[in-house]
Protein backbone atom coordinates (compact mmCIF):
# COMPACT_ATOMS: atom_id res chain seq x y z
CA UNK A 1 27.85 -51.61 -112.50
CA UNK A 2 28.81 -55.27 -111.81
CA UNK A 3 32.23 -54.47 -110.81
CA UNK A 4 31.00 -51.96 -108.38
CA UNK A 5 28.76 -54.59 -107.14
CA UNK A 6 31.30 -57.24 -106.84
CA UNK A 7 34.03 -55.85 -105.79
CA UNK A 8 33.00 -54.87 -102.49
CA UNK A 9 31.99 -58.60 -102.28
CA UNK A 10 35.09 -59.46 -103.43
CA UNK A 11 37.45 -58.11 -100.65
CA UNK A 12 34.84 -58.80 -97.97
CA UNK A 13 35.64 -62.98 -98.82
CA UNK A 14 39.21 -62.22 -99.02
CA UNK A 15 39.06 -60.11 -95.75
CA UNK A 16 36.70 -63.18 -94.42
CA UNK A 17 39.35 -65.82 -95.59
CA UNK A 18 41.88 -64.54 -94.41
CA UNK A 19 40.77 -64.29 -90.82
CA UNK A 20 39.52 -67.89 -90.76
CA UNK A 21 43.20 -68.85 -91.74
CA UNK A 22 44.87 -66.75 -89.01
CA UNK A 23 42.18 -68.89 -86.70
CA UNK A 24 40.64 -65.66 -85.18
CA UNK A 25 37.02 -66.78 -86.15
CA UNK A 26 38.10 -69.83 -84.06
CA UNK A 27 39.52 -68.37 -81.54
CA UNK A 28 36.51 -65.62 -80.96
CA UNK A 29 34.21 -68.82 -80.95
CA UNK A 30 35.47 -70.59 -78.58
CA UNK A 31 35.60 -67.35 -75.95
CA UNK A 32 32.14 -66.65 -77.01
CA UNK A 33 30.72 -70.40 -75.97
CA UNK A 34 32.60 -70.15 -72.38
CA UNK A 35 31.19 -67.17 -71.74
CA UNK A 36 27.52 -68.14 -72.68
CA UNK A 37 28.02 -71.58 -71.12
CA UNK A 38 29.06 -69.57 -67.90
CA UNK A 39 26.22 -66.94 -67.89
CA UNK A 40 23.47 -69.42 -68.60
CA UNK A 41 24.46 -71.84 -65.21
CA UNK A 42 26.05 -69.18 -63.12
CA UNK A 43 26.31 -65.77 -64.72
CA UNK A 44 23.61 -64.33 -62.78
CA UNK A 45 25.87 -63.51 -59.50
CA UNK A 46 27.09 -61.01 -61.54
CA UNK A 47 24.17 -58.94 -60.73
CA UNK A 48 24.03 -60.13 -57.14
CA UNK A 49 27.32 -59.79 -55.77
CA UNK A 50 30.87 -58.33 -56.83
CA UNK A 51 32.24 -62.03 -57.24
CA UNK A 52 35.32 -63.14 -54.36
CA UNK A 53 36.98 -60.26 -52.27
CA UNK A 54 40.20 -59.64 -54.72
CA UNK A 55 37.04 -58.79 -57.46
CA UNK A 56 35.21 -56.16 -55.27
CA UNK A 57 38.60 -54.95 -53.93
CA UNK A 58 39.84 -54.39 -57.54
CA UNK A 59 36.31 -52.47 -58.45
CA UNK A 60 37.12 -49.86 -55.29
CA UNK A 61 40.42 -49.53 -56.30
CA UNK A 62 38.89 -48.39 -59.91
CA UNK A 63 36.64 -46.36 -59.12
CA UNK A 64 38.94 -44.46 -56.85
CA UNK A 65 41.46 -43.71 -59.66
CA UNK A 66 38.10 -42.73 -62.00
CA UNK A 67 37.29 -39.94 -59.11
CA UNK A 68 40.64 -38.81 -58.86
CA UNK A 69 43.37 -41.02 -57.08
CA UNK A 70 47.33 -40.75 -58.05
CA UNK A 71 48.27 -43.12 -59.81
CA UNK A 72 50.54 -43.98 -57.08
CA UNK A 73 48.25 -42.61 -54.55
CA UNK A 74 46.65 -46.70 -53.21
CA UNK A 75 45.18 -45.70 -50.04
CA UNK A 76 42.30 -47.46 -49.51
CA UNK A 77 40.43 -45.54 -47.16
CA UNK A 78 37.45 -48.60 -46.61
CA UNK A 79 39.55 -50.97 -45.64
CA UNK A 80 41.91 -51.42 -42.66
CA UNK A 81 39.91 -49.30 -40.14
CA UNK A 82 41.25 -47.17 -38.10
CA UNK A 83 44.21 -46.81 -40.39
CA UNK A 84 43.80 -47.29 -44.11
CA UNK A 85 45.06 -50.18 -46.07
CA UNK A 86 47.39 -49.23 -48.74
CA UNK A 87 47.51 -51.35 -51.93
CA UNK A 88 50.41 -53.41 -53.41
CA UNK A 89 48.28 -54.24 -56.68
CA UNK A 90 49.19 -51.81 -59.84
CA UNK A 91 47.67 -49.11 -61.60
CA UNK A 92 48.19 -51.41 -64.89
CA UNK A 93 45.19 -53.30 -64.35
CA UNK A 94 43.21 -50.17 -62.64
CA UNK A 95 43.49 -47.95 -65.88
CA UNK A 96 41.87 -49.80 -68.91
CA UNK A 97 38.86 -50.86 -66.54
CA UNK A 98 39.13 -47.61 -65.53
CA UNK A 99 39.01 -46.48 -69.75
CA UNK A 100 36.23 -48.95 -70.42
CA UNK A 101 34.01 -48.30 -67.75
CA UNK A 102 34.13 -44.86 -68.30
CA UNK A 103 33.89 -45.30 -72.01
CA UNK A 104 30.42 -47.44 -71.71
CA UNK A 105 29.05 -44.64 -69.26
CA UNK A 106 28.89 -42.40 -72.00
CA UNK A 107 26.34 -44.05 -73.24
CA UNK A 108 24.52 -46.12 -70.44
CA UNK A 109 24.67 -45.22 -66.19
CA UNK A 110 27.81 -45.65 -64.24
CA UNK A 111 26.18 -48.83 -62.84
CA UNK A 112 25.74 -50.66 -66.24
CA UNK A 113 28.74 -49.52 -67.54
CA UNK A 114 30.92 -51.60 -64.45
CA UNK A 115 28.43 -54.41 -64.93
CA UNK A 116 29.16 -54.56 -68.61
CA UNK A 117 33.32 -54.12 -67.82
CA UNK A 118 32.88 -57.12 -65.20
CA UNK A 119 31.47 -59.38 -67.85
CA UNK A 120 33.79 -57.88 -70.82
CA UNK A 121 37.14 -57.32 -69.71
CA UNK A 122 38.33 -61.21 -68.26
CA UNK A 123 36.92 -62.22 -71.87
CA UNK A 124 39.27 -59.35 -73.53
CA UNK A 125 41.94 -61.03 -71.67
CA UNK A 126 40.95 -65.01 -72.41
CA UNK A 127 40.79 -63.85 -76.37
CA UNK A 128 44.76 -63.57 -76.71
CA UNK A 129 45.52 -66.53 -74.41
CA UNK A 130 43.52 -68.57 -77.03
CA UNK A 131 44.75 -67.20 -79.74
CA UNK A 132 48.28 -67.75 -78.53
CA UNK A 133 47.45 -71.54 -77.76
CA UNK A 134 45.43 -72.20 -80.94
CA UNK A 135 47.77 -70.72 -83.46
CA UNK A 136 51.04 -72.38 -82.05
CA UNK A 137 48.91 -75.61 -82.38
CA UNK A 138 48.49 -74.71 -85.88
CA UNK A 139 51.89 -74.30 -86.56
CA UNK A 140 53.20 -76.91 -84.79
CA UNK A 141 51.01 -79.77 -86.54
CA UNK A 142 47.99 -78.34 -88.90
CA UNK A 143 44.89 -77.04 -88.91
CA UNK A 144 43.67 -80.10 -86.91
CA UNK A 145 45.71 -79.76 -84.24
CA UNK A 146 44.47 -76.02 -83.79
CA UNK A 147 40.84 -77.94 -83.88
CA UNK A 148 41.95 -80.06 -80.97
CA UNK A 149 43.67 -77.31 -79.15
CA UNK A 150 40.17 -75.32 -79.71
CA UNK A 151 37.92 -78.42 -78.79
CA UNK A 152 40.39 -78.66 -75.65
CA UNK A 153 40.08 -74.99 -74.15
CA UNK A 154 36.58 -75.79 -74.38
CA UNK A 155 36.50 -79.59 -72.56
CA UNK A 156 35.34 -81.25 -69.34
CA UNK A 157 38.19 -79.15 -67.62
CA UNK A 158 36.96 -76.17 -68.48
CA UNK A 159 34.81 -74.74 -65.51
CA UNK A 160 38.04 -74.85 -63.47
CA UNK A 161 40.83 -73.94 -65.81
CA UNK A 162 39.16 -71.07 -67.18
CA UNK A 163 37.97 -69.76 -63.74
CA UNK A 164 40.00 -66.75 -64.03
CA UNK A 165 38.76 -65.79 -67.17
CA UNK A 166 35.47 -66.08 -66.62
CA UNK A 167 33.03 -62.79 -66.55
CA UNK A 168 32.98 -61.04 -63.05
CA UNK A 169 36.91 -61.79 -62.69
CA UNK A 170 38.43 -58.21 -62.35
CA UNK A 171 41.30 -59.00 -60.45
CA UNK A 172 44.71 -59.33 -61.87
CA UNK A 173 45.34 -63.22 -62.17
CA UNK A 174 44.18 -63.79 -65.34
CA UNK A 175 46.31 -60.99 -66.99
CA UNK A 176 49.43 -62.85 -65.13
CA UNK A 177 48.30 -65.96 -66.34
CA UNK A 178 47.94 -64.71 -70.10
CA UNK A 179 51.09 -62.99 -69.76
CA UNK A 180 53.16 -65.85 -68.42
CA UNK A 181 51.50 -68.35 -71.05
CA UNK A 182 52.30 -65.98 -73.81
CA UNK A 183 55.35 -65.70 -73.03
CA UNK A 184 56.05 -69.13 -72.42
CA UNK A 185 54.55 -70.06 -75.61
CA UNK A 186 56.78 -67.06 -77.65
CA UNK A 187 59.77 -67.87 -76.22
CA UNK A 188 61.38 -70.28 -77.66
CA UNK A 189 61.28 -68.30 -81.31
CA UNK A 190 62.66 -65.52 -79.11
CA UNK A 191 65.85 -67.28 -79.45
CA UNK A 192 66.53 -66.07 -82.98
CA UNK A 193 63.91 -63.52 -83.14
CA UNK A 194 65.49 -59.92 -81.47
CA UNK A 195 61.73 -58.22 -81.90
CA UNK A 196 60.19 -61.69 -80.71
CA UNK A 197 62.42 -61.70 -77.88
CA UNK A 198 61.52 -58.06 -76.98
CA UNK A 199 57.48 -58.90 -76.86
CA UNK A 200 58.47 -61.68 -74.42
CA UNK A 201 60.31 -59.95 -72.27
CA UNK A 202 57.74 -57.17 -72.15
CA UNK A 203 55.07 -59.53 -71.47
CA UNK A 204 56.99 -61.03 -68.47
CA UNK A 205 57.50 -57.54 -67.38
CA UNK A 206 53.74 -56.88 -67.25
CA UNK A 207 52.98 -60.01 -65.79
């Protein structure tokens, strides 16, 4: 009866210790105090207003594709009157907003559900671009340096340099931004690494 107690115990700490050495825990912190440090001074626009033009522009586009758009089909018929403006920005970004805010509608109104994608997805995207940062930093020089890198993301620069991340961003700048990083950070293992090399080149691609 004790093992069956235990052991369950058991492989949650290992589970637990090993995500606190591959700095996730870390990493998911430090995402989780921008965020709340942004909502609590200016989160609530979010409910007010769709955030800066390329934001509301990328919502349309989004819920055009949910109601039945192409996916190469970026006419958008609200803008450009008397002819419509057709988009240059790609369907990569459109479709997992697209996914999520359809996903969370399942449960809660159509309304909610892009509220809760607004405030969701730029964090999805910030988690990575941390991760990326902090665990280089731990490679290069220690678990310290992974502190600092952490304690960094998260100093008095912070309000601007993680603008794009922030909830409310839809548009595409901070996937660019993560994927250009990333890379940038990857590539110099890329060198000697063929799969390593691949993932960079894929994430310039996307970017």
């Amino acid at each position: 009866m004790a093992y069956l107690v235990t052991m369950p115990l058991g492989v949650t700490a290992a589970n637990w210790q090993r995500l606190v050495r591959s700095r996730l825990v870390l990493c998911v912190l430090v995402v989780a105090v921008a965020a709340i440090r942004f909502l609590s001074t200016s989160g609530g626009n979010i409910f007010a207003s769709l955030g800066d033009t390329d934001d509301a522009t990328r919502l349309v586009q989004v819920r055009l594709l949910m109601e039945g758009a192409g996916w190469f089909d970026l006419r958008l018929a609200q803008f450009g009157a008397p002819d419509s403006l057709y988009s240059h920005w790609s369907r990569l970004i459109d479709l997992p907003q697209a996914i999520m805010i359809g996903a969370i509608a399942m449960f809660v109104g159509t309304h909610t559900a892009e509220t809760a994608t607004r405030i969701i997805w730029p964090l999805l995207v910030l988690l990575p671009l941390v991760y990326l940062v902090v665990r280089e930093a731990d490679r290069q020089a220690g678990g310290w340096a992974a502190l600092i890198a952490a304690a960094m993301i998260l100093g008095s620069g912070t309000p601007f340099a993680l603008y794009q991340f922030m909830p409310g961003r839809l548009d595409h700048h901070n996937v660019q931004i993560l994927c250009t990083a990333g890379a940038l950070i990857l590539l110099p293992r890329a060198m000697w690494s063929p799969a390593q090399a691949s993932f960079v080149g894929f994430m310039l691609g996307i970017g």
